[in-house]
N, C-alpha and C. Protein backbone atom coordinates (compact mmCIF):
# COMPACT_ATOMS: atom_id res chain seq x y z
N UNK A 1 205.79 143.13 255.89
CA UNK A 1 205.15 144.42 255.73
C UNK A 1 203.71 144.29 256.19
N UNK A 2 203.29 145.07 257.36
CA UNK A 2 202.23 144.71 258.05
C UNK A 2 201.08 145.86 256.78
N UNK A 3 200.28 145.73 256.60
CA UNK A 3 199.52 146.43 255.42
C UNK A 3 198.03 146.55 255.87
N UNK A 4 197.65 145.78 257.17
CA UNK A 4 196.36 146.12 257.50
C UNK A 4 195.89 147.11 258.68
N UNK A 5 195.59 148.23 258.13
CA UNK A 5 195.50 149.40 259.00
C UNK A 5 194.17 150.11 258.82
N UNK A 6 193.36 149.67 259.49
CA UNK A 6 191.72 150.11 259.54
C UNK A 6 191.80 151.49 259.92
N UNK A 7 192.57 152.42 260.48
CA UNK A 7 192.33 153.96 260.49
C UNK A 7 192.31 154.69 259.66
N UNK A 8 193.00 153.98 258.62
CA UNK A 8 193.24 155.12 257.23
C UNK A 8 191.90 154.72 255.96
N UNK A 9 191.66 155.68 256.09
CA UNK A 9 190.43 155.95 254.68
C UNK A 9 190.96 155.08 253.55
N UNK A 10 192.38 155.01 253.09
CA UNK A 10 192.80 154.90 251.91
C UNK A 10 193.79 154.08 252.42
N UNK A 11 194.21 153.05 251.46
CA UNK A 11 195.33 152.15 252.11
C UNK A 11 195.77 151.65 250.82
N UNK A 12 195.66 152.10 249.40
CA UNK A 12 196.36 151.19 248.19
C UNK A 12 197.15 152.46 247.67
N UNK A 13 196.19 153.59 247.45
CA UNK A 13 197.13 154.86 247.28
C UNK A 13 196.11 156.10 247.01
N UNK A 14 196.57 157.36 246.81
CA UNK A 14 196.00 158.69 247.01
C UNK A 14 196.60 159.29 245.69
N UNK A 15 195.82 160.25 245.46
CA UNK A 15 196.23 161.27 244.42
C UNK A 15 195.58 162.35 244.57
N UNK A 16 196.64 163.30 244.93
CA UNK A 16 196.38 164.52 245.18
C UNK A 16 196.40 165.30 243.97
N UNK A 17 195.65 166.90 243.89
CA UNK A 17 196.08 167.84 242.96
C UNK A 17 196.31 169.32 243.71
N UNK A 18 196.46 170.49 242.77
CA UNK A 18 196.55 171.58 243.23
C UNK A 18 196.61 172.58 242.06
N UNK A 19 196.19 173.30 241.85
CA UNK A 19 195.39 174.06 241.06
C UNK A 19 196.93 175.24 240.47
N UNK A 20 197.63 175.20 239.65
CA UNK A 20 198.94 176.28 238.81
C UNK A 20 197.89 177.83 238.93
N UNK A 21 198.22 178.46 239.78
CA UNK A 21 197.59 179.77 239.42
C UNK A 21 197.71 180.45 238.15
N UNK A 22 196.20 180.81 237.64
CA UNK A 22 196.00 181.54 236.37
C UNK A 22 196.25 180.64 235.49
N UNK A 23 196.42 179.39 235.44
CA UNK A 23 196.48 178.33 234.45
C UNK A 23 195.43 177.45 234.64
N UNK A 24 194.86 176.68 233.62
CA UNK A 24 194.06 175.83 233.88
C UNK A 24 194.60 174.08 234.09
N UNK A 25 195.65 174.31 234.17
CA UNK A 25 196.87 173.19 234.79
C UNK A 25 196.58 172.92 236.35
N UNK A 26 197.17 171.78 236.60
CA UNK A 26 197.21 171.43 237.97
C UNK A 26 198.72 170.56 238.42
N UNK A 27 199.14 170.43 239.59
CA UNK A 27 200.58 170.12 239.73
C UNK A 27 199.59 168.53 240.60
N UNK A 28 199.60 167.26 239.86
CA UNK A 28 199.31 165.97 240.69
C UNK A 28 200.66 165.05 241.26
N UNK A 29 199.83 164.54 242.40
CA UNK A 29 200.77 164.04 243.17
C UNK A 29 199.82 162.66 243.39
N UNK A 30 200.84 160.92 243.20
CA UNK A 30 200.10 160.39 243.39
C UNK A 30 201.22 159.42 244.55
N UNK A 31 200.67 158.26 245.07
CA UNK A 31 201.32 157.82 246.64
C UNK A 31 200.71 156.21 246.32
N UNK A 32 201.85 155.31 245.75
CA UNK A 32 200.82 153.95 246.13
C UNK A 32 201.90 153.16 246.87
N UNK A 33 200.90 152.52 247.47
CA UNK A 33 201.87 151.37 247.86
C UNK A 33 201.44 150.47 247.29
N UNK A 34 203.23 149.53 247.12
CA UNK A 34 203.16 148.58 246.51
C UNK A 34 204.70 147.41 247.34
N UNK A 35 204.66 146.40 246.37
CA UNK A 35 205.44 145.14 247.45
C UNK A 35 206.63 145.75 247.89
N UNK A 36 207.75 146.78 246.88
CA UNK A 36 208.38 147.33 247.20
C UNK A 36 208.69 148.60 248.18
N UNK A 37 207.60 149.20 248.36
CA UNK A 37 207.36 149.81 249.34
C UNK A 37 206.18 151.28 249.00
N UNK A 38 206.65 152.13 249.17
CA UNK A 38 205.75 153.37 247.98
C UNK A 38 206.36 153.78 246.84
N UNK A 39 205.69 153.95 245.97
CA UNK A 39 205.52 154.44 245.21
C UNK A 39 205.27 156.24 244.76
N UNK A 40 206.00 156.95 244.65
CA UNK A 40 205.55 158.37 244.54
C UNK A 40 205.76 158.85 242.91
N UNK A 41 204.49 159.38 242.28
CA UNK A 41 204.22 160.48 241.17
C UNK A 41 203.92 161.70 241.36
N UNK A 42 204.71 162.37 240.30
CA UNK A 42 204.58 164.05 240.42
C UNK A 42 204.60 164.13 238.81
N UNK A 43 203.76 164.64 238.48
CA UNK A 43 203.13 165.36 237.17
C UNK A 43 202.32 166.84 236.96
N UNK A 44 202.63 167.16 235.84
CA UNK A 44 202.05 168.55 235.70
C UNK A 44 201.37 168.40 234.14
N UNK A 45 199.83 168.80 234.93
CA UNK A 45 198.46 168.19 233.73
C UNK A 45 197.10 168.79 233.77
N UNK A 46 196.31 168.41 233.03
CA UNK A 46 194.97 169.15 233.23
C UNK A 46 193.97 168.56 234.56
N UNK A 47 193.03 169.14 234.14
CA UNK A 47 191.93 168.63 235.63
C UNK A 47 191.41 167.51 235.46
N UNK A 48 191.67 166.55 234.18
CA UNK A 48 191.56 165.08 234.48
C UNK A 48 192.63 164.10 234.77
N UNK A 49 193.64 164.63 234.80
CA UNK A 49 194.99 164.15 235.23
C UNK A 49 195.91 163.43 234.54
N UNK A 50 195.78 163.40 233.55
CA UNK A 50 195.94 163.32 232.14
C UNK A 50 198.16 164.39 232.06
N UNK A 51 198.61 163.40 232.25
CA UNK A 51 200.20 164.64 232.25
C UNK A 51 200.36 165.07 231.01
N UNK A 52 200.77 166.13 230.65
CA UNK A 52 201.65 166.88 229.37
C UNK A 52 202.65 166.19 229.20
N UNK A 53 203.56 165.73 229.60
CA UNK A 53 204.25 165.69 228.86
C UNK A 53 205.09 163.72 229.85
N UNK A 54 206.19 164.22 231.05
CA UNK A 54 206.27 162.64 231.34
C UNK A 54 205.89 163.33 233.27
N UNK A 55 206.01 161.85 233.87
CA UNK A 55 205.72 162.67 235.23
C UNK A 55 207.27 161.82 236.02
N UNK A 56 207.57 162.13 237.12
CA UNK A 56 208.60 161.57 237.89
C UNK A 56 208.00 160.91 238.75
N UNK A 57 208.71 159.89 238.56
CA UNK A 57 208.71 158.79 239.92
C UNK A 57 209.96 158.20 240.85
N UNK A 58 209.61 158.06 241.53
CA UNK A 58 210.72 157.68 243.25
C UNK A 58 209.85 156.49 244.02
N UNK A 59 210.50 155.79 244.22
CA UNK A 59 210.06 154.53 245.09
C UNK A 59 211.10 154.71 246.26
N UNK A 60 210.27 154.63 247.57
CA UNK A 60 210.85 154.55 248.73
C UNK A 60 210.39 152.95 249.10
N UNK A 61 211.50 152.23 249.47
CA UNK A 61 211.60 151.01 249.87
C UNK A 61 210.92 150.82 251.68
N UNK A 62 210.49 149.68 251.42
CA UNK A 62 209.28 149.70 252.95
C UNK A 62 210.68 149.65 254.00
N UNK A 63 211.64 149.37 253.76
CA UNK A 63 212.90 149.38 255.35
C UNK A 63 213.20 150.64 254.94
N UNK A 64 212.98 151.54 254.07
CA UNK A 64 213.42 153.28 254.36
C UNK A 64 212.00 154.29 254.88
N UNK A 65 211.34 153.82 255.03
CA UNK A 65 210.28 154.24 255.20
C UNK A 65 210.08 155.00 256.81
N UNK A 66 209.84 156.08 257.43
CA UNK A 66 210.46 156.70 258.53
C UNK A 66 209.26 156.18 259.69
N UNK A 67 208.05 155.30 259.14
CA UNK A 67 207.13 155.00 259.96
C UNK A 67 207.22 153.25 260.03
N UNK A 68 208.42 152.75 259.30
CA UNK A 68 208.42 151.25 258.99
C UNK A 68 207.32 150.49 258.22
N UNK A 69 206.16 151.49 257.53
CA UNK A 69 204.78 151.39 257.34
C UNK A 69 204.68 151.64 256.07
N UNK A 70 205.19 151.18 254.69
CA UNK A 70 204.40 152.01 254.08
C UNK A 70 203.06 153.00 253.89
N UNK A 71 202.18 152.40 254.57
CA UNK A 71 200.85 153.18 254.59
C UNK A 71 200.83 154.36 255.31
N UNK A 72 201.48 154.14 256.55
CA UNK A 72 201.92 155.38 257.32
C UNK A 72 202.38 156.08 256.65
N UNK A 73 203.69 156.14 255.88
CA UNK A 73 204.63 157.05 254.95
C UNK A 73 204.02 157.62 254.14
N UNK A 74 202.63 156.76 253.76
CA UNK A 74 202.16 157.71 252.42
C UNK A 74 201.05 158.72 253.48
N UNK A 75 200.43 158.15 254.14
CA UNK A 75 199.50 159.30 254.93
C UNK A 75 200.80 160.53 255.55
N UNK A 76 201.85 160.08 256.09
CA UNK A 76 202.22 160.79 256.69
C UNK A 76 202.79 161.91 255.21
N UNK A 77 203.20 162.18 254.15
CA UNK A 77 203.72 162.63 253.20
C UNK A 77 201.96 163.30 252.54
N UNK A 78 201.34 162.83 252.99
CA UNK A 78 199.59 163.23 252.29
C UNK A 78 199.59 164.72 253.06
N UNK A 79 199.44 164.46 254.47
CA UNK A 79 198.83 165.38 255.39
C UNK A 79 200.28 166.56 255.27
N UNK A 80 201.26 166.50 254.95
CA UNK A 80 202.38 167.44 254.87
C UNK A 80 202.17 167.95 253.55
N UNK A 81 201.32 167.55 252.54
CA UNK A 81 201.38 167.99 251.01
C UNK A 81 199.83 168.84 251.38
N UNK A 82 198.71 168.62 251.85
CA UNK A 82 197.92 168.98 252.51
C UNK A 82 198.06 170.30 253.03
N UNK A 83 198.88 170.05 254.29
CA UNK A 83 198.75 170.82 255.21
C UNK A 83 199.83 172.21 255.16
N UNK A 84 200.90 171.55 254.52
CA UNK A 84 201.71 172.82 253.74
C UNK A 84 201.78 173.59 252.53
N UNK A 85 200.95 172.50 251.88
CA UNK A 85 201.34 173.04 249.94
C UNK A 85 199.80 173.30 249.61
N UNK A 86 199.10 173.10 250.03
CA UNK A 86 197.91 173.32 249.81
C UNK A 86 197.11 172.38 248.72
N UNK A 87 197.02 171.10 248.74
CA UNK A 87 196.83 169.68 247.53
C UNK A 87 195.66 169.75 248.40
N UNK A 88 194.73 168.92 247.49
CA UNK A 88 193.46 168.20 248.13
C UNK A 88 193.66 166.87 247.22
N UNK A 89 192.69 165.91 248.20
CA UNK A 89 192.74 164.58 247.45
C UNK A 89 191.88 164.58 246.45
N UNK A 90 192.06 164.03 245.25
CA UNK A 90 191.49 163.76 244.54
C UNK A 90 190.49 162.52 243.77
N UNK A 91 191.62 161.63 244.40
CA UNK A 91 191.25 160.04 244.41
C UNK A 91 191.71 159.34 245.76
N UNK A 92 191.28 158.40 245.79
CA UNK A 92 192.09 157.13 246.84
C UNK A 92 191.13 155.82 246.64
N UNK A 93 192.46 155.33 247.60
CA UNK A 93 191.75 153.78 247.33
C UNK A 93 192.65 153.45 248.42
């Protein structure tokens, strides 16, 4: 698993949010990679990110990964949560 990729801002993982209209809730999304490959969280919580109640997780394995990259997979899944759903980042590393 090649893991050193100087283009990306963020290369351990991201956490996005997005604001529940008329609620003071937010829907977070978080992306790490790890030995197994990524890591994906989805929770629904306040504006410190803090979940109500439990959040879901899915691990995509680095040989399912559609860029062979984990790091790719998570940028590439960032800029589609971004660019379609309307998330901003919140954290990274």
């Amino acid at each position: 698993m090649d893991i050193a990729h100087p283009d990306f801002p963020f290369r351990q993982s991201i956490e996005l949010a997005k604001q529940v209209p008329e609620t003071g809730f937010r829907y977070h999304w978080k992306a790490e990679v790890n030995v197994p490959g990524l890591i994906i969280s989805m929770w629904l919580g306040g504006s410190d990110g803090t979940p109500f109640e439990r959040s879901v997780t899915r691990t995509i394995k680095s040989r399912e990964c559609k860029n062979e990259c984990p790091i790719q997979e998570m940028w590439h899944r960032v800029l589609v949560k971004i660019d379609r759903q309307d998330f901003i980042i919140v954290n990274g590393n």
